[in-house]
Protein backbone atom coordinates (compact mmCIF):
# COMPACT_ATOMS: atom_id res chain seq x y z
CA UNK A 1 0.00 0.00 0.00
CA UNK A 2 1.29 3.60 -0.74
CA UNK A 3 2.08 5.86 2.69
CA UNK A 4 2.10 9.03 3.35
CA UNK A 5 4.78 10.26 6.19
CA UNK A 6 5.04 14.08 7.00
CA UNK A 7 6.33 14.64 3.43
CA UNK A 8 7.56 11.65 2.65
CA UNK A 9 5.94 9.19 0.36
CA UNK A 10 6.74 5.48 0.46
CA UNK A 11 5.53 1.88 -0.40
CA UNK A 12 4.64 -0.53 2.58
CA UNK A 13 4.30 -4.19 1.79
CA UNK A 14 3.61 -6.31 4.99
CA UNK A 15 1.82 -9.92 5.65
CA UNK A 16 -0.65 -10.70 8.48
CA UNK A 17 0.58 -14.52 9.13
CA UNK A 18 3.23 -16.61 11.08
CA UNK A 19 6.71 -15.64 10.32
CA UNK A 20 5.24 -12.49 7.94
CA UNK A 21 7.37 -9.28 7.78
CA UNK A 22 6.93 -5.38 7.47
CA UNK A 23 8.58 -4.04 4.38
CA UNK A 24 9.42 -0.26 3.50
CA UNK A 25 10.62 0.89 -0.09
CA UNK A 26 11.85 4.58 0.43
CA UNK A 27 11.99 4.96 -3.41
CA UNK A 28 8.76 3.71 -4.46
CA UNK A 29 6.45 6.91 -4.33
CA UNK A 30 2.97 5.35 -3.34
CA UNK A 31 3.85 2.10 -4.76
CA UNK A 32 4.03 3.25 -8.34
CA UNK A 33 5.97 0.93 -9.68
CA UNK A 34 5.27 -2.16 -8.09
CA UNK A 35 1.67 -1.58 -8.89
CA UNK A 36 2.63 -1.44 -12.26
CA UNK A 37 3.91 -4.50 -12.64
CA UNK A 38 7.13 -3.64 -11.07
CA UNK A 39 9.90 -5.49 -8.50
CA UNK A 40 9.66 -4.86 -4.68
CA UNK A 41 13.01 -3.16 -3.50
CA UNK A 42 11.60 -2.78 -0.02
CA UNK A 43 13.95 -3.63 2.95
CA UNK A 44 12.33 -5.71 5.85
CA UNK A 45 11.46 -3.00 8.85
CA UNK A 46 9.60 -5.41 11.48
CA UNK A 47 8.36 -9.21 11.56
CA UNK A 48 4.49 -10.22 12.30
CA UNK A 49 4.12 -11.43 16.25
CA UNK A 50 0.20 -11.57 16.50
CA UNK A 51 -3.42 -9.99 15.54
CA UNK A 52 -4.95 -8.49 19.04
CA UNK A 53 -8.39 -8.65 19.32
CA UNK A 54 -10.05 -5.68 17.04
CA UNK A 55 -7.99 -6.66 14.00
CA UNK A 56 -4.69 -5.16 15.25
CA UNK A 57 -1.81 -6.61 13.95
CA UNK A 58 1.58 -6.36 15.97
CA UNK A 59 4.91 -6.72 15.00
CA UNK A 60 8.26 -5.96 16.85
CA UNK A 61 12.15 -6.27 16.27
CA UNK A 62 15.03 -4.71 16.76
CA UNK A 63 14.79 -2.17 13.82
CA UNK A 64 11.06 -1.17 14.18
CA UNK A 65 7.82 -2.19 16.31
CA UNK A 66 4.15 -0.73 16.18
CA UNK A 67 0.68 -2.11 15.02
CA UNK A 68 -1.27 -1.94 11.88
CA UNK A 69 -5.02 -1.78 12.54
CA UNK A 70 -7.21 -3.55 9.83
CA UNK A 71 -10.64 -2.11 9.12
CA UNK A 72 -12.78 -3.52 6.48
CA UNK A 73 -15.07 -1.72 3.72
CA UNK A 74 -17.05 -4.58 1.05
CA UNK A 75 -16.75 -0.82 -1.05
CA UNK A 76 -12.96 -1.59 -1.35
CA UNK A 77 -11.27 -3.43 -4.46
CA UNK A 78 -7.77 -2.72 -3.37
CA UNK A 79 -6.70 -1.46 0.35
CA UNK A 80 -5.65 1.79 1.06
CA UNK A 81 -3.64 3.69 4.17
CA UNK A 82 -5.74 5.74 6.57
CA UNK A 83 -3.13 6.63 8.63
CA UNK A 84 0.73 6.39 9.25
CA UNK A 85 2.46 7.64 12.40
CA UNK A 86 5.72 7.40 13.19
CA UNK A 87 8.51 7.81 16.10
CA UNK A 88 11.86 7.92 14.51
CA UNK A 89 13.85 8.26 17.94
CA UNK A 90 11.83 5.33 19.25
CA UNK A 91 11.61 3.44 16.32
CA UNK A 92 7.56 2.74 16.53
CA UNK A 93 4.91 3.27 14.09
CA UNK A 94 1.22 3.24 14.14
CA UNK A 95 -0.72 2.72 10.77
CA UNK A 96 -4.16 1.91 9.97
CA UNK A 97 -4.99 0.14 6.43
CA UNK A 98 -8.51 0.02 5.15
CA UNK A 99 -8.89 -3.52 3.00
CA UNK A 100 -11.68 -4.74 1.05
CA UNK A 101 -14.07 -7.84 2.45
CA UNK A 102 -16.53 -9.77 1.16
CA UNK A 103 -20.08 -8.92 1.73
């Protein structure tokens, strides 16, 4: 999914599932290219721990750690970034990601 950070605009890839893994790609302006058909070049930021109740997915290590909250829309053909916070000093993020569902 493409993210928006202060001015910064970047491609997130990341997998809700045992042994799944955060990726960033710095160079990848809102996933331009690898939406069109493109190669990843994202670097691994954080690997998948668990989903808290509510859809929250955590994920910790020693680069990054922080949550991505899942919300659902059936309105949705491709899942898109609500919201992407970030501590730099701390290394911690906070993102939200609206995905489609089935009705």
């Amino acid at each position: 999914v493409g993210a928006q950070l202060g001015t910064k605009s970047m491609c997130i890839k990341f997998q809700v599932r045992t042994n799944g893994r955060f990726w960033v790609d710095l160079n990848d302006d809102m996933c331009t290219v690898y939406n069109l058909g493109g190669s990843y070049g994202g670097s691994v930021f954080s690997r998948y721990v668990r989903t808290d109740p509510g859809g929250i997915a955590v994920y910790d290590s020693t680069k990054w750690s922080g949550t991505i909250q899942l919300l659902y829309d059936t309105s949705l053909s491709e899942p898109t970034t609500t919201s992407l916070r970030a501590n730099t000093k701390r290394k911690t993020f906070i993102m939200t990601v609206t995905v489609p569902s089935c009705a």
